[in-house]
PDB file of N, CA and C in Angstrom:
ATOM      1  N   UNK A   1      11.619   9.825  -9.322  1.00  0.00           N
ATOM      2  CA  UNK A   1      10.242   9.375  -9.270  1.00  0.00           C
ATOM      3  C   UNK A   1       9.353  10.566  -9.620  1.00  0.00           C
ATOM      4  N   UNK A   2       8.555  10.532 -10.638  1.00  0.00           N
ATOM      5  CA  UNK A   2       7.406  11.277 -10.814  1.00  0.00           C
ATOM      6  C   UNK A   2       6.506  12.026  -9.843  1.00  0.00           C
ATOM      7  N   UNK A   3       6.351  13.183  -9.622  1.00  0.00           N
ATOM      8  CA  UNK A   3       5.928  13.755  -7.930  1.00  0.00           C
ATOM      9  C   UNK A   3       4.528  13.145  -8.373  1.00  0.00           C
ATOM     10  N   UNK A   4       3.846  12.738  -8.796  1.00  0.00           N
ATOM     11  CA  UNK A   4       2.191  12.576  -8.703  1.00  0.00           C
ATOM     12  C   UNK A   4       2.567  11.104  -8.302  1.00  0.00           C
ATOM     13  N   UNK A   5       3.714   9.974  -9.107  1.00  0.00           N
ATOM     14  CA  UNK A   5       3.440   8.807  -8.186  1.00  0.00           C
ATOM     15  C   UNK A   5       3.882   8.949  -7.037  1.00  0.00           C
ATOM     16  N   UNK A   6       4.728   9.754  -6.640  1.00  0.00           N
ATOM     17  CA  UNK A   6       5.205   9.894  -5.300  1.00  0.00           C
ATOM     18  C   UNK A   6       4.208  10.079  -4.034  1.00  0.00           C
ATOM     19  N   UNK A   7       2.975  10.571  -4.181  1.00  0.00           N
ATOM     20  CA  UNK A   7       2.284  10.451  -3.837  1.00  0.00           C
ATOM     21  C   UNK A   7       0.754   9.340  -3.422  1.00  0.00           C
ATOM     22  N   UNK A   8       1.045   8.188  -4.194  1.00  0.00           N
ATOM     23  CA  UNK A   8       0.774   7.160  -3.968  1.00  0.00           C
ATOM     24  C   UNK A   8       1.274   6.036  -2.922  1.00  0.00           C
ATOM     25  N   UNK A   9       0.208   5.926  -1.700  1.00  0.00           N
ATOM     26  CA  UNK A   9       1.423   4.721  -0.678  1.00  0.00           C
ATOM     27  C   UNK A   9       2.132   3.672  -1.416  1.00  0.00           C
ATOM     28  N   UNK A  10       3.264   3.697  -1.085  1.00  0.00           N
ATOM     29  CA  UNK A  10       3.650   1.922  -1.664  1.00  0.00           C
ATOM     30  C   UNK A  10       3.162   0.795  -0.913  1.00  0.00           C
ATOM     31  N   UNK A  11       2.853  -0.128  -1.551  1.00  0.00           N
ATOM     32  CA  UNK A  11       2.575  -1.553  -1.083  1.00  0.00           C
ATOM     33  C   UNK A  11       3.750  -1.847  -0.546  1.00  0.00           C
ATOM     34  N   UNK A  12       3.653  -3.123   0.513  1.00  0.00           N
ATOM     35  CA  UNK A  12       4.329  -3.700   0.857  1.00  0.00           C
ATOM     36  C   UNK A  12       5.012  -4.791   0.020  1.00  0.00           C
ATOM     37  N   UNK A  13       6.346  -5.210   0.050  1.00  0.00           N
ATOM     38  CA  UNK A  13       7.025  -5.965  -0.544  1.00  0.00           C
ATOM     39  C   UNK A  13       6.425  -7.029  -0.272  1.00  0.00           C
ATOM     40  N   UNK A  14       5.776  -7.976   0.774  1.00  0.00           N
ATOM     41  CA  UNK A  14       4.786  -9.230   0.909  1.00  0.00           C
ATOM     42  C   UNK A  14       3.837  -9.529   0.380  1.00  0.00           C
ATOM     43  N   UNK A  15       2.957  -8.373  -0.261  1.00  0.00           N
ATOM     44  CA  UNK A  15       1.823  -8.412  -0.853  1.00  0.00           C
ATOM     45  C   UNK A  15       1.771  -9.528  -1.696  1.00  0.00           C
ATOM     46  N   UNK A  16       0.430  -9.856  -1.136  1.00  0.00           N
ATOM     47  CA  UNK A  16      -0.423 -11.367  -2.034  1.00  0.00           C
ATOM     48  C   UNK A  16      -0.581 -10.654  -3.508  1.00  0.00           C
ATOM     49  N   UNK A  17      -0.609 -11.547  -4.305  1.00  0.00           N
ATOM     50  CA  UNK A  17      -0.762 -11.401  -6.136  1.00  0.00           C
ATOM     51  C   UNK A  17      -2.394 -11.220  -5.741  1.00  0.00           C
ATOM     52  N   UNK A  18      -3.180 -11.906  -5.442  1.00  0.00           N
ATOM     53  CA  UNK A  18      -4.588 -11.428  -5.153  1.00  0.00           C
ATOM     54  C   UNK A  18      -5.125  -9.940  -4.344  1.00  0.00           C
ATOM     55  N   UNK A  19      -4.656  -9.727  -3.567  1.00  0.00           N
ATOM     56  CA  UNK A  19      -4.557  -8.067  -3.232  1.00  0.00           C
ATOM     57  C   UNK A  19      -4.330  -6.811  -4.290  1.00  0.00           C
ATOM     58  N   UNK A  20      -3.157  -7.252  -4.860  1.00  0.00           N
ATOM     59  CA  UNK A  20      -2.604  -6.276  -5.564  1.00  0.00           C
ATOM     60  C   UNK A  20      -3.493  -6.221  -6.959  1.00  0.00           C
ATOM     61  N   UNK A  21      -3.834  -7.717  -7.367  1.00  0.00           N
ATOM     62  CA  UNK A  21      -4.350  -7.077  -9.056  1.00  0.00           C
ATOM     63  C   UNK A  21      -6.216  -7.391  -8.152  1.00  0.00           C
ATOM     64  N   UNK A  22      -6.367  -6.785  -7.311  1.00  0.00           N
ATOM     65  CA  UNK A  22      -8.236  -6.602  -6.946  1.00  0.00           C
ATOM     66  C   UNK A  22      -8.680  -8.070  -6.723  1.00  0.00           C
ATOM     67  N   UNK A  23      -8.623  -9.057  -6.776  1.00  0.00           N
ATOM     68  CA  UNK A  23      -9.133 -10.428  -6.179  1.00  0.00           C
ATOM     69  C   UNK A  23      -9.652 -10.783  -4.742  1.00  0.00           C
ATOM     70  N   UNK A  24      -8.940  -9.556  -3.906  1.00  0.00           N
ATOM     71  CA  UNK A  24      -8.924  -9.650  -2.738  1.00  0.00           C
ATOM     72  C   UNK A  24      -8.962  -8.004  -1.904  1.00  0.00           C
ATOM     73  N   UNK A  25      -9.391  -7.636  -1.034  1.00  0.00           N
ATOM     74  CA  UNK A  25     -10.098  -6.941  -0.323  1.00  0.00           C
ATOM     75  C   UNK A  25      -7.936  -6.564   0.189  1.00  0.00           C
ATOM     76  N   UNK A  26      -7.740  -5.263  -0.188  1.00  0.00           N
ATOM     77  CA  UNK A  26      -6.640  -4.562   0.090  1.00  0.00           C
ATOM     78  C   UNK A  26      -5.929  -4.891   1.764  1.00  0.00           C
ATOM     79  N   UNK A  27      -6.828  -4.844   2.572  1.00  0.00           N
ATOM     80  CA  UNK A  27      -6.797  -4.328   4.109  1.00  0.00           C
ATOM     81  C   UNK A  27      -6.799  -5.522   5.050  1.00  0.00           C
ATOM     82  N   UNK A  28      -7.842  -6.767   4.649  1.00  0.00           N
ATOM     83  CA  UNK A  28      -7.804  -7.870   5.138  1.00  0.00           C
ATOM     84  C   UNK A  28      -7.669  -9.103   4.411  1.00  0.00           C
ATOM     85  N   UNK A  29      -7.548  -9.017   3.208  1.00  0.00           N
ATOM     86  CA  UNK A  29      -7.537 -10.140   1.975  1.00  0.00           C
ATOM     87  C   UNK A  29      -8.672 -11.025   1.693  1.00  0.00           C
ATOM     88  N   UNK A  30     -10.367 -10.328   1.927  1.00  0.00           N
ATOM     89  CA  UNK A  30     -11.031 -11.335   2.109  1.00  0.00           C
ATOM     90  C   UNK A  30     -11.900 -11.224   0.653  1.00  0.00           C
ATOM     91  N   UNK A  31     -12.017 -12.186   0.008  1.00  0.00           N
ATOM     92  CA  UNK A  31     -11.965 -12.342  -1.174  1.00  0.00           C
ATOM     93  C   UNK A  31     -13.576 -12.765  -1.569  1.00  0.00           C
ATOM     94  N   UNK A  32     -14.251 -13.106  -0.792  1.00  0.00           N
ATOM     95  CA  UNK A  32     -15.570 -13.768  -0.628  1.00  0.00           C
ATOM     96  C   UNK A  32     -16.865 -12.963  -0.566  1.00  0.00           C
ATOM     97  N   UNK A  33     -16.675 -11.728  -0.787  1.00  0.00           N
ATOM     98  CA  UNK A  33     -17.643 -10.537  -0.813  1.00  0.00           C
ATOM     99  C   UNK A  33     -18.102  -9.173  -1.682  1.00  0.00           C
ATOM    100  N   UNK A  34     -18.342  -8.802  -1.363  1.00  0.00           N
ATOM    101  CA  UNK A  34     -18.945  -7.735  -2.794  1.00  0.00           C
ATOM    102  C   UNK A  34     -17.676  -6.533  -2.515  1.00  0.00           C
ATOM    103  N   UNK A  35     -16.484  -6.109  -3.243  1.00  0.00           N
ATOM    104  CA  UNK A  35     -14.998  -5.830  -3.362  1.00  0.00           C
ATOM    105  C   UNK A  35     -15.775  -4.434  -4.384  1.00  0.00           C
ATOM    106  N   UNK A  36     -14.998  -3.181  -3.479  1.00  0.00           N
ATOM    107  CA  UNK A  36     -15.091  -2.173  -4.504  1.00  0.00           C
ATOM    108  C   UNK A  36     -13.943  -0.995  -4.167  1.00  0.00           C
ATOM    109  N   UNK A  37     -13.689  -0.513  -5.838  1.00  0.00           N
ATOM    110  CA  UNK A  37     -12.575   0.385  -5.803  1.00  0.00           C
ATOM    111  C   UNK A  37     -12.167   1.121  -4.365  1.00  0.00           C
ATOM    112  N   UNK A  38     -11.083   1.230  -4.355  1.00  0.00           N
ATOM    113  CA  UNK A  38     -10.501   2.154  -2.509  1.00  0.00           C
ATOM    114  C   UNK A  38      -8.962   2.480  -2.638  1.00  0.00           C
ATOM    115  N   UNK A  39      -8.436   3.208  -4.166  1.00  0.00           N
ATOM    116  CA  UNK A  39      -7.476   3.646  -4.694  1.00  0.00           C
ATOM    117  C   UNK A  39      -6.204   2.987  -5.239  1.00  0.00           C
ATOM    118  N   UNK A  40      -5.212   3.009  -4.781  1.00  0.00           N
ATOM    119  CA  UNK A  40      -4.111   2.481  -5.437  1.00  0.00           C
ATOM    120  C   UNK A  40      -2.522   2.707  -4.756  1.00  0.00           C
ATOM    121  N   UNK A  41      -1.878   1.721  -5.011  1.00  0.00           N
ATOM    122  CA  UNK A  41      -0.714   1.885  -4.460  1.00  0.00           C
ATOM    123  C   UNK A  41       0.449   1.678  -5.506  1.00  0.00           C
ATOM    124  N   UNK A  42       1.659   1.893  -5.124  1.00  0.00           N
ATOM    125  CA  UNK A  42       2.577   1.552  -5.986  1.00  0.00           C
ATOM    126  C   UNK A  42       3.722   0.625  -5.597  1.00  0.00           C
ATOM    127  N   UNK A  43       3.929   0.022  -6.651  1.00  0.00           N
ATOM    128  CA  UNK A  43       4.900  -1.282  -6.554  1.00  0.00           C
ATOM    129  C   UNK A  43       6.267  -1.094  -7.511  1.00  0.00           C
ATOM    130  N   UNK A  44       6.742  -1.380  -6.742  1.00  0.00           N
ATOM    131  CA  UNK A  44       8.709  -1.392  -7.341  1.00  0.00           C
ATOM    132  C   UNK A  44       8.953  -2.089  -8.293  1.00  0.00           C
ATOM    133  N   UNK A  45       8.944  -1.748  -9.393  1.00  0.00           N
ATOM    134  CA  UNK A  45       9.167  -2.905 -10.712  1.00  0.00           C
ATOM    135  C   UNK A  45      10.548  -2.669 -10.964  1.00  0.00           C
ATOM    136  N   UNK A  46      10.944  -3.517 -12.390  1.00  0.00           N
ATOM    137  CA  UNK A  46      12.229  -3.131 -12.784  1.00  0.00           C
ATOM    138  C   UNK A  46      12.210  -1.413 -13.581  1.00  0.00           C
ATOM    139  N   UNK A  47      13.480  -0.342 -13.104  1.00  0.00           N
ATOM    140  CA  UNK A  47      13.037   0.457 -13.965  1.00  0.00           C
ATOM    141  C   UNK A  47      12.877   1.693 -13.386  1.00  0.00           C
ATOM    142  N   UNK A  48      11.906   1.727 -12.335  1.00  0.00           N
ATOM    143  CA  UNK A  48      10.965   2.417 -11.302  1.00  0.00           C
ATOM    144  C   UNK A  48       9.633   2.149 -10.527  1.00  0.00           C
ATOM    145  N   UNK A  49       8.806   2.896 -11.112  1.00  0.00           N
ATOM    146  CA  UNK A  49       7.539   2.203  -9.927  1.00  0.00           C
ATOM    147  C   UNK A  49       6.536   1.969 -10.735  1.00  0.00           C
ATOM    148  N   UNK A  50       5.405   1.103 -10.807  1.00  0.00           N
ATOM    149  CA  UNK A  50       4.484   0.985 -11.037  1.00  0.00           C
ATOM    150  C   UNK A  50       3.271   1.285 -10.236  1.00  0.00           C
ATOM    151  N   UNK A  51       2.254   2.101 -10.805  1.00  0.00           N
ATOM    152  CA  UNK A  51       0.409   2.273  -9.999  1.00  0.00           C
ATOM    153  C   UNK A  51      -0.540   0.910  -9.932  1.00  0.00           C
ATOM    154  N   UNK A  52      -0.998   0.600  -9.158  1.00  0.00           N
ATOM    155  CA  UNK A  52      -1.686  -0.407  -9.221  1.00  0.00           C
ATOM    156  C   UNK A  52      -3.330  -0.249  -8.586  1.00  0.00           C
ATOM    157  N   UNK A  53      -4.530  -0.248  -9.116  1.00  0.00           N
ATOM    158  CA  UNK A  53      -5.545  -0.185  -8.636  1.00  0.00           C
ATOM    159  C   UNK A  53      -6.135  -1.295  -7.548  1.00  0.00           C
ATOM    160  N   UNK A  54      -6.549  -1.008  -6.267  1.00  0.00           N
ATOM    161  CA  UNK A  54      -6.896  -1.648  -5.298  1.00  0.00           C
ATOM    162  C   UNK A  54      -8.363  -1.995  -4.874  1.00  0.00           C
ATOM    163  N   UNK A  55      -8.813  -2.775  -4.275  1.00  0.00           N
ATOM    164  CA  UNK A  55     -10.176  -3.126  -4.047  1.00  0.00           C
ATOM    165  C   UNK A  55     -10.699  -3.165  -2.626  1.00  0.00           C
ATOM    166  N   UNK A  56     -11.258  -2.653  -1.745  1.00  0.00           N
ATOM    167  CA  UNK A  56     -11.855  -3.160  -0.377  1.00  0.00           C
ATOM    168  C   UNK A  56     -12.875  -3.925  -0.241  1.00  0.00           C
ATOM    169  N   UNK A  57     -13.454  -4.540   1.224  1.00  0.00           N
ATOM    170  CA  UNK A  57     -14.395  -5.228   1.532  1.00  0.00           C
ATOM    171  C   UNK A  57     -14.868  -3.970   1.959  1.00  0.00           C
ATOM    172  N   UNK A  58     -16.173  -4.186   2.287  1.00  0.00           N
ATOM    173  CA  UNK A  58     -17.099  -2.782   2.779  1.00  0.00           C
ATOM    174  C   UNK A  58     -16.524  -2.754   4.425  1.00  0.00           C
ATOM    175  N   UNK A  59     -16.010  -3.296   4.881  1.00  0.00           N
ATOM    176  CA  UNK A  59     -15.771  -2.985   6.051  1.00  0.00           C
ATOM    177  C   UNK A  59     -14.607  -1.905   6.337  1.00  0.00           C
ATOM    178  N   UNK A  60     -13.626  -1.688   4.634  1.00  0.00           N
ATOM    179  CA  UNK A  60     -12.660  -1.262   5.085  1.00  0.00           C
ATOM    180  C   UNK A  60     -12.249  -0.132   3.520  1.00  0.00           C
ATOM    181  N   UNK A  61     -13.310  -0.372   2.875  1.00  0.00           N
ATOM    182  CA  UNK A  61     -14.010   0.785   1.745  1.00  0.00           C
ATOM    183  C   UNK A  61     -13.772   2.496   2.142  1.00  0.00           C
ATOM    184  N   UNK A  62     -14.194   2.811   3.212  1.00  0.00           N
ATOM    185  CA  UNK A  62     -14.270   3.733   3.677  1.00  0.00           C
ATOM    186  C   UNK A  62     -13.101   4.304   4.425  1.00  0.00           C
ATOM    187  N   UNK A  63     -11.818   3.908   4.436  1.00  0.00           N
ATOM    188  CA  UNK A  63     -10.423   3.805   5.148  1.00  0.00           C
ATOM    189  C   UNK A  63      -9.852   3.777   4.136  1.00  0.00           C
ATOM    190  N   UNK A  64      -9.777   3.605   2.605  1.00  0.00           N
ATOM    191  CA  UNK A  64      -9.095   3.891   1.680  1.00  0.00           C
ATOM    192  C   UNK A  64      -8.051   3.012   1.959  1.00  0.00           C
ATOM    193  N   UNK A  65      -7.274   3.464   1.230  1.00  0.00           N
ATOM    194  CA  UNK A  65      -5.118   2.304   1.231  1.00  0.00           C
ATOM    195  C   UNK A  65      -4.435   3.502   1.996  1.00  0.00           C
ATOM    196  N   UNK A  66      -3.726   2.556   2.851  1.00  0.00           N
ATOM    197  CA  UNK A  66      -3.110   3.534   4.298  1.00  0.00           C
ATOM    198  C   UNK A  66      -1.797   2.894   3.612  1.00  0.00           C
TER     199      UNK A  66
END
């Protein structure tokens, strides 16, 4: 694995398709509100890993992707 993605949390294997490609608020999935960038995680593809850019609700903007 690449040390710079290595450094990216991985998502969870459950993750909603709306979470992961920004539709939905990273932290609580709430989809109904004004959603802004709050970094990225990585997901297990075939191969190795993929980066994926993430979105928060303002409640949880400021807590970044744990």
């Amino acid at each position: 694995m690449d040390a710079l993605v290595a450094t990216v949390p991985p998502a969870p294997p459950d993750i909603s398709i709306a979470r992961l490609h920004g539709e939905a608020c990273y932290t609580c999935g709430a989809a109904l509100c004004p959603l802004t960038p709050a970094g990225a995680v990585r997901v297990r593809i075939e191969g190795g890993w993929r980066v994926w850019p993430v979105v928060a609700c303002s409640a949880h903007v400021a807590g970044g992707v744990k």
